[in-house]
C-alpha atoms as a PDB file:
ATOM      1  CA  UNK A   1      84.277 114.101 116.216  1.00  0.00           C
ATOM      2  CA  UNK A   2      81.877 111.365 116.378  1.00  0.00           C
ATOM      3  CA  UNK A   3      80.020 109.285 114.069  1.00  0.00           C
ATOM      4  CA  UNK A   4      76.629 109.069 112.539  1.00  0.00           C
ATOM      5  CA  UNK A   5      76.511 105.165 113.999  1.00  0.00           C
ATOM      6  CA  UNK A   6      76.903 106.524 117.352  1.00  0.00           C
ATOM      7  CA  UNK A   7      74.524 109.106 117.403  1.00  0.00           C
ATOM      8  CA  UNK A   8      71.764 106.283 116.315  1.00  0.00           C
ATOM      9  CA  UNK A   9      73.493 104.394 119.173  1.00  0.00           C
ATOM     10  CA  UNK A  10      72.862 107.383 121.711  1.00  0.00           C
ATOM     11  CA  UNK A  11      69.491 107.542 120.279  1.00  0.00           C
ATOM     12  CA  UNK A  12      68.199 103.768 121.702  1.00  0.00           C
ATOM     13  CA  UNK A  13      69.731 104.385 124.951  1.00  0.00           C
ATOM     14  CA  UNK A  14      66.959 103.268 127.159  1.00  0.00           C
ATOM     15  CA  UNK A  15      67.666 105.164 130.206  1.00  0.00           C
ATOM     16  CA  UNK A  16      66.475 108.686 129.473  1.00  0.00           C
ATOM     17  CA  UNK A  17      68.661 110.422 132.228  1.00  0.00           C
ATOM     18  CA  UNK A  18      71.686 108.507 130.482  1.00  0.00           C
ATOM     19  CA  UNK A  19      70.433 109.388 126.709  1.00  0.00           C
ATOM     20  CA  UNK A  20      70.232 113.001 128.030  1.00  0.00           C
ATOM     21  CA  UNK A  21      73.770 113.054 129.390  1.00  0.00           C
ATOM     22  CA  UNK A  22      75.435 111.485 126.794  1.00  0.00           C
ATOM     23  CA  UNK A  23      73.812 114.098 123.787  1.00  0.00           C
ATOM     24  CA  UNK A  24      74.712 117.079 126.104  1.00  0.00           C
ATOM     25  CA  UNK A  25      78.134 115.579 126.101  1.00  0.00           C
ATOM     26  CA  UNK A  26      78.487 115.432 122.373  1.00  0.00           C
ATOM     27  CA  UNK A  27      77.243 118.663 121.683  1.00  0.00           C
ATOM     28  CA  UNK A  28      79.116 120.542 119.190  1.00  0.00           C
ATOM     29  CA  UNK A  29      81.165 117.910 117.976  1.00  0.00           C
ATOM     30  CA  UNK A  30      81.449 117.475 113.980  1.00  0.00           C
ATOM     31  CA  UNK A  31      79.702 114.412 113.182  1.00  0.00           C
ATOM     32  CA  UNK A  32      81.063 112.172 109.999  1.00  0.00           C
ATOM     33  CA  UNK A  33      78.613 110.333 108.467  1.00  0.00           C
ATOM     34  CA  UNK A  34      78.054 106.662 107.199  1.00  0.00           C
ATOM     35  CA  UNK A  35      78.160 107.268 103.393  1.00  0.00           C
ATOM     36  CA  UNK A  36      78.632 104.554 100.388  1.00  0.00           C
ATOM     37  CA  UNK A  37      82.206 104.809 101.252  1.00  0.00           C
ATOM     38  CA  UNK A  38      82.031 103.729 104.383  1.00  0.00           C
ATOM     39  CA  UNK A  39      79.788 101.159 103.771  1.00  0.00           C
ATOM     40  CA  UNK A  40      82.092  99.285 101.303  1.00  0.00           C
ATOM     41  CA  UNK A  41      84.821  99.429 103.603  1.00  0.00           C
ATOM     42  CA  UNK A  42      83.183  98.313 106.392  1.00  0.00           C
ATOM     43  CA  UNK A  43      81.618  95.762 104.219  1.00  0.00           C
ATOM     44  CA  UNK A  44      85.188  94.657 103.482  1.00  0.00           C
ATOM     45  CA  UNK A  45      86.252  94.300 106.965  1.00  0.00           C
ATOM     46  CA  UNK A  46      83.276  91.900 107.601  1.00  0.00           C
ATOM     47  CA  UNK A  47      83.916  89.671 104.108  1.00  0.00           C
ATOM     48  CA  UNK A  48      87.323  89.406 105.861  1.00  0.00           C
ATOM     49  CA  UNK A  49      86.119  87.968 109.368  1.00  0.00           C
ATOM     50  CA  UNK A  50      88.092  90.897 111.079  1.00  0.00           C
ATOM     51  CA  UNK A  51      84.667  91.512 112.921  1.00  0.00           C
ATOM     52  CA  UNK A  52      81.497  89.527 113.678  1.00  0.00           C
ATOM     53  CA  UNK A  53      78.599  90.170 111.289  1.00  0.00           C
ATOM     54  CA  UNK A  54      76.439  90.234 114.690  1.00  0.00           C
ATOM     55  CA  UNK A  55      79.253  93.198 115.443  1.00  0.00           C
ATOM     56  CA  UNK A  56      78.510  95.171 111.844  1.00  0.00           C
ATOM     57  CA  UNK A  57      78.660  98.223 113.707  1.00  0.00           C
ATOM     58  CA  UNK A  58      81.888  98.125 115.158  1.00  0.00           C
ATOM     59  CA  UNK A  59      82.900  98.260 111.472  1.00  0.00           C
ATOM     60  CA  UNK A  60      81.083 100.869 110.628  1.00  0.00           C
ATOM     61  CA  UNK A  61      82.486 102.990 113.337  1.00  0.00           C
ATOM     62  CA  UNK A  62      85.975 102.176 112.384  1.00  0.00           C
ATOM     63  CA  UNK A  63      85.110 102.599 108.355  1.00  0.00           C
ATOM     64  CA  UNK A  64      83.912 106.087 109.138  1.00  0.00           C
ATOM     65  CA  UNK A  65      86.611 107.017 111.020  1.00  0.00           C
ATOM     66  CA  UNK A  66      89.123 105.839 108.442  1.00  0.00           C
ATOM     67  CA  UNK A  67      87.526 107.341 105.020  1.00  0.00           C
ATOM     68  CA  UNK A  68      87.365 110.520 106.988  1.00  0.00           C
ATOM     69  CA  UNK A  69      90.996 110.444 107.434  1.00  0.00           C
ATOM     70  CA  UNK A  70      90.902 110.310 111.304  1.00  0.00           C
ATOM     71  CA  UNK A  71      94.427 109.473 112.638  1.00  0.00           C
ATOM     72  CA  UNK A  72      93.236 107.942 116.319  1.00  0.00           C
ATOM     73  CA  UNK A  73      89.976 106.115 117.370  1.00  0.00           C
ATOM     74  CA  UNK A  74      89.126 105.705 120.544  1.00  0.00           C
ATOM     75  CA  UNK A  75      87.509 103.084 122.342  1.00  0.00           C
ATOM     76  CA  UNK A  76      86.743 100.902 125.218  1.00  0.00           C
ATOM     77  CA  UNK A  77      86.035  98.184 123.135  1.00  0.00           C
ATOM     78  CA  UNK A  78      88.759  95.165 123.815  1.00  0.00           C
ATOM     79  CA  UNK A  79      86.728  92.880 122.219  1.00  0.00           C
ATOM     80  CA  UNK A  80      86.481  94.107 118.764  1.00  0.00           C
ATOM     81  CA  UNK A  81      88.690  96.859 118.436  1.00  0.00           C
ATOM     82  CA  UNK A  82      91.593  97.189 120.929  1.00  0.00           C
ATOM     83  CA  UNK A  83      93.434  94.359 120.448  1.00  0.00           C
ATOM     84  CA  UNK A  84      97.359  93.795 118.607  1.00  0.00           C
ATOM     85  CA  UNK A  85      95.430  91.523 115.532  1.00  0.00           C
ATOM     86  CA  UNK A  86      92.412  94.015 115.020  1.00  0.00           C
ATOM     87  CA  UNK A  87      94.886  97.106 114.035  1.00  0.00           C
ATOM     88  CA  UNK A  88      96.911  94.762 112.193  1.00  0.00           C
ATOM     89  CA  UNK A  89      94.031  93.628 110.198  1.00  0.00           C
ATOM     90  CA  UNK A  90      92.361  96.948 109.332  1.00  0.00           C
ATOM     91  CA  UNK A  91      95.892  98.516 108.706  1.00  0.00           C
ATOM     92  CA  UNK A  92      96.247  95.391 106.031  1.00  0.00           C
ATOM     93  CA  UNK A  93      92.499  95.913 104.229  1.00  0.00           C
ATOM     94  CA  UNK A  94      92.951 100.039 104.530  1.00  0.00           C
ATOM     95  CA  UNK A  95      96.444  99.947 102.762  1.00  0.00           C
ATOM     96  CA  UNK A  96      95.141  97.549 100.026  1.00  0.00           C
ATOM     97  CA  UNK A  97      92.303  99.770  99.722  1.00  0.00           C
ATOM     98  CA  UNK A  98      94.449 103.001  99.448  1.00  0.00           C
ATOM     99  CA  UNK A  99      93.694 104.322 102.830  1.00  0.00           C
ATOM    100  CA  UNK A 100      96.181 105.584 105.106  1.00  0.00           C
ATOM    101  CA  UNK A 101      96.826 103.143 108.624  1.00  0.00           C
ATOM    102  CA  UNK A 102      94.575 104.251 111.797  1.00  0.00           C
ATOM    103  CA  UNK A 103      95.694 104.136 115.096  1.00  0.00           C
ATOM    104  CA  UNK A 104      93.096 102.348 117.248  1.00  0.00           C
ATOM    105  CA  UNK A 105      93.400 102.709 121.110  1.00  0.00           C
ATOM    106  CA  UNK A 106      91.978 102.853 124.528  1.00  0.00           C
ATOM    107  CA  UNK A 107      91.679 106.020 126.401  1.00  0.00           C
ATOM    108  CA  UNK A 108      94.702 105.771 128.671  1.00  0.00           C
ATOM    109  CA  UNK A 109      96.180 105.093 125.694  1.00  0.00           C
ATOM    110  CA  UNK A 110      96.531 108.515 124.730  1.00  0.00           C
END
């Protein structure tokens, strides 16, 4: 699966050789979209300070991924994502929201 956000995200890629990679490598996967949903979630995790307005799409990756029901997301992303305090956080706002917890890792993670 991947998101909606990161297709847009594929999309500006500047180097075209890159741009081209990455969509054959995504081919075929279901794509979830950023819906309403989504939105007020990730809206939530901003109004909280668990990420960075300037870093509004990390929570819109993460919102998609949880209204969809995903149980793992993946990323590279230590700054905003992978870190102890980050899955706290989001496992605090997506239970008081009625969401079930996510599971947010790296790679070798898994």
């Amino acid at each position: 699966m991947v998101s909606s956000v990161v297709l847009l995200e594929i999309r500006d890629t500047p180097d075209a050789t890159r741009r081209l990679k990455m969509e054959e490598l995504i081919q075929g996967f279901q794509v979830l979209e950023f819906n309403e949903e989504a939105d007020v979630l990730a809206q939530e995790y901003l109004r909280r300070g668990i990420f960075p307005q300037k870093y509004s799409s990390d929570a819109n990756h993460l919102a998609i991924a949880v209204v969809n029901g995903v149980d793992y997301f993946v990323s590279w992303n230590y700054t905003h994502l992978v870190k102890v305090n980050t899955r706290r956080e989001v496992n605090l706002v997506n239970a008081l929201k009625g969401y079930k917890p996510i599971e947010i890792v790296a790679p070798p993670e898994l």
